[in-house]
Protein backbone atom coordinates (compact mmCIF):
# COMPACT_ATOMS: atom_id res chain seq x y z
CA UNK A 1 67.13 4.97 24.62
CA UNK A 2 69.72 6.92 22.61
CA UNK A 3 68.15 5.61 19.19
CA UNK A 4 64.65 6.76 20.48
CA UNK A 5 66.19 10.14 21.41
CA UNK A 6 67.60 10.09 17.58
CA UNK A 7 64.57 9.43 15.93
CA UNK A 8 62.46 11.98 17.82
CA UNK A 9 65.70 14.37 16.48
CA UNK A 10 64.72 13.37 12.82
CA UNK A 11 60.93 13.73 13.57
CA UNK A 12 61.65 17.25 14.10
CA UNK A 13 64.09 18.08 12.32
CA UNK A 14 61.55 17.30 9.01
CA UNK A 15 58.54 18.51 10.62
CA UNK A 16 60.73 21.97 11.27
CA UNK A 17 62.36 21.75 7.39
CA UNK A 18 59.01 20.97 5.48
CA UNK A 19 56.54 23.27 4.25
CA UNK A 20 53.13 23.69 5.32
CA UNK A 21 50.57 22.97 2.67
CA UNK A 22 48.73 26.12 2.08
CA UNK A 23 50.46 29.80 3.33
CA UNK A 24 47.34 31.86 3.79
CA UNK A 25 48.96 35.08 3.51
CA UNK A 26 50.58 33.66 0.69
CA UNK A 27 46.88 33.01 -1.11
CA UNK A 28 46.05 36.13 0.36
CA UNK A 29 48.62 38.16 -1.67
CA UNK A 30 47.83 36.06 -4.78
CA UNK A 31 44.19 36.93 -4.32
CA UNK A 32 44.90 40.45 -3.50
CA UNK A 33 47.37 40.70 -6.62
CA UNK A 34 45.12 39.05 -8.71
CA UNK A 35 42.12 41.28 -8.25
CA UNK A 36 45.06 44.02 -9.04
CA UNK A 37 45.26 42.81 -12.58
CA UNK A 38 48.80 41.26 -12.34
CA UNK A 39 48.09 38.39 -13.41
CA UNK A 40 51.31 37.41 -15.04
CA UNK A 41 52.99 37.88 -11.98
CA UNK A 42 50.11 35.47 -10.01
CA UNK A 43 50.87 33.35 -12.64
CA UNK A 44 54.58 32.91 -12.85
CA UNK A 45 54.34 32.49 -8.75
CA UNK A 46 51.66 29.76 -8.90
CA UNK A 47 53.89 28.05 -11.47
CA UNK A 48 56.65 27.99 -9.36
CA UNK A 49 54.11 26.32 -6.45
CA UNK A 50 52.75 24.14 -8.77
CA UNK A 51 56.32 22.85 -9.26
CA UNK A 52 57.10 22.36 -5.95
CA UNK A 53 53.68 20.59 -4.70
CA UNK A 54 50.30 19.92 -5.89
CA UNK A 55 47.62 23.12 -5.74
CA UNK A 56 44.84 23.61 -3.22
CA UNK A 57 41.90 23.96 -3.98
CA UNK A 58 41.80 27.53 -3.64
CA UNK A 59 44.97 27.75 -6.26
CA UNK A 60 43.41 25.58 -8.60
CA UNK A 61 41.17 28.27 -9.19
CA UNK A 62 43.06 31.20 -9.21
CA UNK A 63 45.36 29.54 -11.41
CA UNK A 64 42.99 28.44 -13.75
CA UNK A 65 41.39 32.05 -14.15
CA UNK A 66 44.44 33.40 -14.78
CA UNK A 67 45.14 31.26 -18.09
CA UNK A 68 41.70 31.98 -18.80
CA UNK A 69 42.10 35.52 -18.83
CA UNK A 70 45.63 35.90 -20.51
CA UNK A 71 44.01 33.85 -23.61
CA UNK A 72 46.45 30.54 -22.80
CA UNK A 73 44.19 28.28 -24.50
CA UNK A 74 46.35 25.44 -24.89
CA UNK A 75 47.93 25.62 -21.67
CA UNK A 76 44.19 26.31 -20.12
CA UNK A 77 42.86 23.26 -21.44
CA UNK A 78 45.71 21.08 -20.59
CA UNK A 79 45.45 22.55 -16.86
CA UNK A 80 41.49 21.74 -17.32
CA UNK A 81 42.62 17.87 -17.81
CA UNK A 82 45.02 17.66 -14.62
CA UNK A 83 42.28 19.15 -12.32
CA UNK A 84 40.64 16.39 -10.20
CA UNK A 85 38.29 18.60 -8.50
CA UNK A 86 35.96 20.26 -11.07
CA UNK A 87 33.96 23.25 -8.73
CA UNK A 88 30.83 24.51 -10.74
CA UNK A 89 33.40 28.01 -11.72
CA UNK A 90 36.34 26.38 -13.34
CA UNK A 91 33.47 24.38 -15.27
CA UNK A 92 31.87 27.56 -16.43
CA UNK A 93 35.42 28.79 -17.42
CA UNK A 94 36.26 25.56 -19.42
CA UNK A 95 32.94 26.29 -21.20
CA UNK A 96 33.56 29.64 -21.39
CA UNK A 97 37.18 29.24 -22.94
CA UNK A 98 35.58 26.43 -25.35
CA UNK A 99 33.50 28.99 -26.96
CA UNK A 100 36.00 31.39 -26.92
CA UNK A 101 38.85 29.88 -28.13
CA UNK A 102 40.01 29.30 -31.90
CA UNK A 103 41.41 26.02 -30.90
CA UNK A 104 39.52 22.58 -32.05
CA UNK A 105 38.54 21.22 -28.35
CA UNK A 106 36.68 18.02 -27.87
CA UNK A 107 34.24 18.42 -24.64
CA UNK A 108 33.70 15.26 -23.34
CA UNK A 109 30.63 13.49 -22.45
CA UNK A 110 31.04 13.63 -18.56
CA UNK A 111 32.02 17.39 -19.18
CA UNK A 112 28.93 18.11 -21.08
CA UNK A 113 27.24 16.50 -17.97
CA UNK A 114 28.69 18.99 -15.63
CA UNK A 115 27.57 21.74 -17.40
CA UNK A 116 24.16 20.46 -17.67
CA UNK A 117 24.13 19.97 -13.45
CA UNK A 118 24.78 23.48 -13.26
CA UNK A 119 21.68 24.67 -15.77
CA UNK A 120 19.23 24.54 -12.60
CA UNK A 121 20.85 27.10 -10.48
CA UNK A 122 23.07 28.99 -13.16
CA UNK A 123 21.38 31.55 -16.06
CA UNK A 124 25.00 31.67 -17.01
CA UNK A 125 25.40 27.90 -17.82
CA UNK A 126 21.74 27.70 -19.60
CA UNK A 127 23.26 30.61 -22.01
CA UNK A 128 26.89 28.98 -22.42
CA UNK A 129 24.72 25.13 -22.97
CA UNK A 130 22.65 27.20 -25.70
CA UNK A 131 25.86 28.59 -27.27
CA UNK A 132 27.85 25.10 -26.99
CA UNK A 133 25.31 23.40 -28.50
CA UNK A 134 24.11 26.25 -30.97
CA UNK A 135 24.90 23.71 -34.07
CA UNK A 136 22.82 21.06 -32.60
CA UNK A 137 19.31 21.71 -33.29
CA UNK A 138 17.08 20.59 -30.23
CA UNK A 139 13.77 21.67 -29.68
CA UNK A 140 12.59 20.01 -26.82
CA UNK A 141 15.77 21.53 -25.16
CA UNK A 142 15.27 25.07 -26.22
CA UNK A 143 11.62 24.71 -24.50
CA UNK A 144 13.33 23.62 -21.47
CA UNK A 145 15.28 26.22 -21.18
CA UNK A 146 12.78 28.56 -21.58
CA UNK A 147 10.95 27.42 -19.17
CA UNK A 148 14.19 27.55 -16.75
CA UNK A 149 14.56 30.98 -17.66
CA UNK A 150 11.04 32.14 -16.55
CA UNK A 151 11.67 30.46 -13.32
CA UNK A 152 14.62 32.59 -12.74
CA UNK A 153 12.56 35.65 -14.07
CA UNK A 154 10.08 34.68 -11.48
CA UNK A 155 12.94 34.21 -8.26
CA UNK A 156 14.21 37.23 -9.70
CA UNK A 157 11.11 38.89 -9.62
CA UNK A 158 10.31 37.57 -5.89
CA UNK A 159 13.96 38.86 -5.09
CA UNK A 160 13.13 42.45 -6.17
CA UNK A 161 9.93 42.57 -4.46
CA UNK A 162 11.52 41.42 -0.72
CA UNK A 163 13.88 43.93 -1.12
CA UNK A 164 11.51 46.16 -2.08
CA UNK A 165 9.54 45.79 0.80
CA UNK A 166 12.39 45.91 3.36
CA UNK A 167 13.25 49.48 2.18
């Protein structure tokens, strides 16, 4: 009885001690501060969470915009090989830094592949592909694209018209 009693005394004493996983004020502040411009300050904090657990998804992306917009190439792209979950924007922003960036990257395969998922849905990933591979002459691809971006002429167009008529 008295070592049940004990343990149920250690159960909460952790539970009480530890940290939850994600503070949402906390991201809430970051976002807020972020959108602010400070982002050396939303930096230095998410470093100092990074240290002390793994990031949520959330400040996986926060974190990687803000090395993408302070120019921390190096630090960007090693940050870009430690994510596990790759969303369609921190994709774009490897991309985008790739371009960017004065360093020599290799873009893997499987990366590449990501960025041609997005080309569907994404004008913005059809212009970084064409960029990316700029050096790489391929016609059939260029017609493809083409074609992709009179289809989002066209939704565009159909967009502008519904709105239109719900004036």
């Amino acid at each position: 009885m008295n070592q049940r009693y004990s343990m149920i005394f250690v159960v909460l004493v952790y539970l009480s001690c530890s940290k939850p996983v994600s503070n949402l004020s906390e991201l809430k502040i970051l976002k807020e501060a972020y959108r602010s411009g400070h982002l050396t300050v939303v930096n230095a904090i998410l470093k100092d969470i990074q240290k002390n657990r793994s990031f949520v998804s959330e400040e996986e992306v926060l974190f990687a915009k803000t090395l993408f917009y302070q120019g921390n190439w190096s630090e960007f792209f090693s940050h870009w090989n430690s994510i596990q979950n790759k969303t369609p924007e921190i994709v774009l922003l490897y991309f985008k830094a790739v371009i960017l960036s004065k360093t020599q990257v290799t873009v893997s395969a499987n990366d590449e592949s990501r960025l041609v998922d997005l080309l569907p849905v994404s004008p913005e990933a059809c212009l970084l592909y064409l960029k990316f591979t700029k050096h790489k002459d391929r016609i059939h691809e260029k017609k493809l694209l083409l074609a992709q971006g009179k289809q989002f002429q066209t939704h565009l167009d159909r967009l502008q018209k519904e709105l239109g008529e719900k004036k």
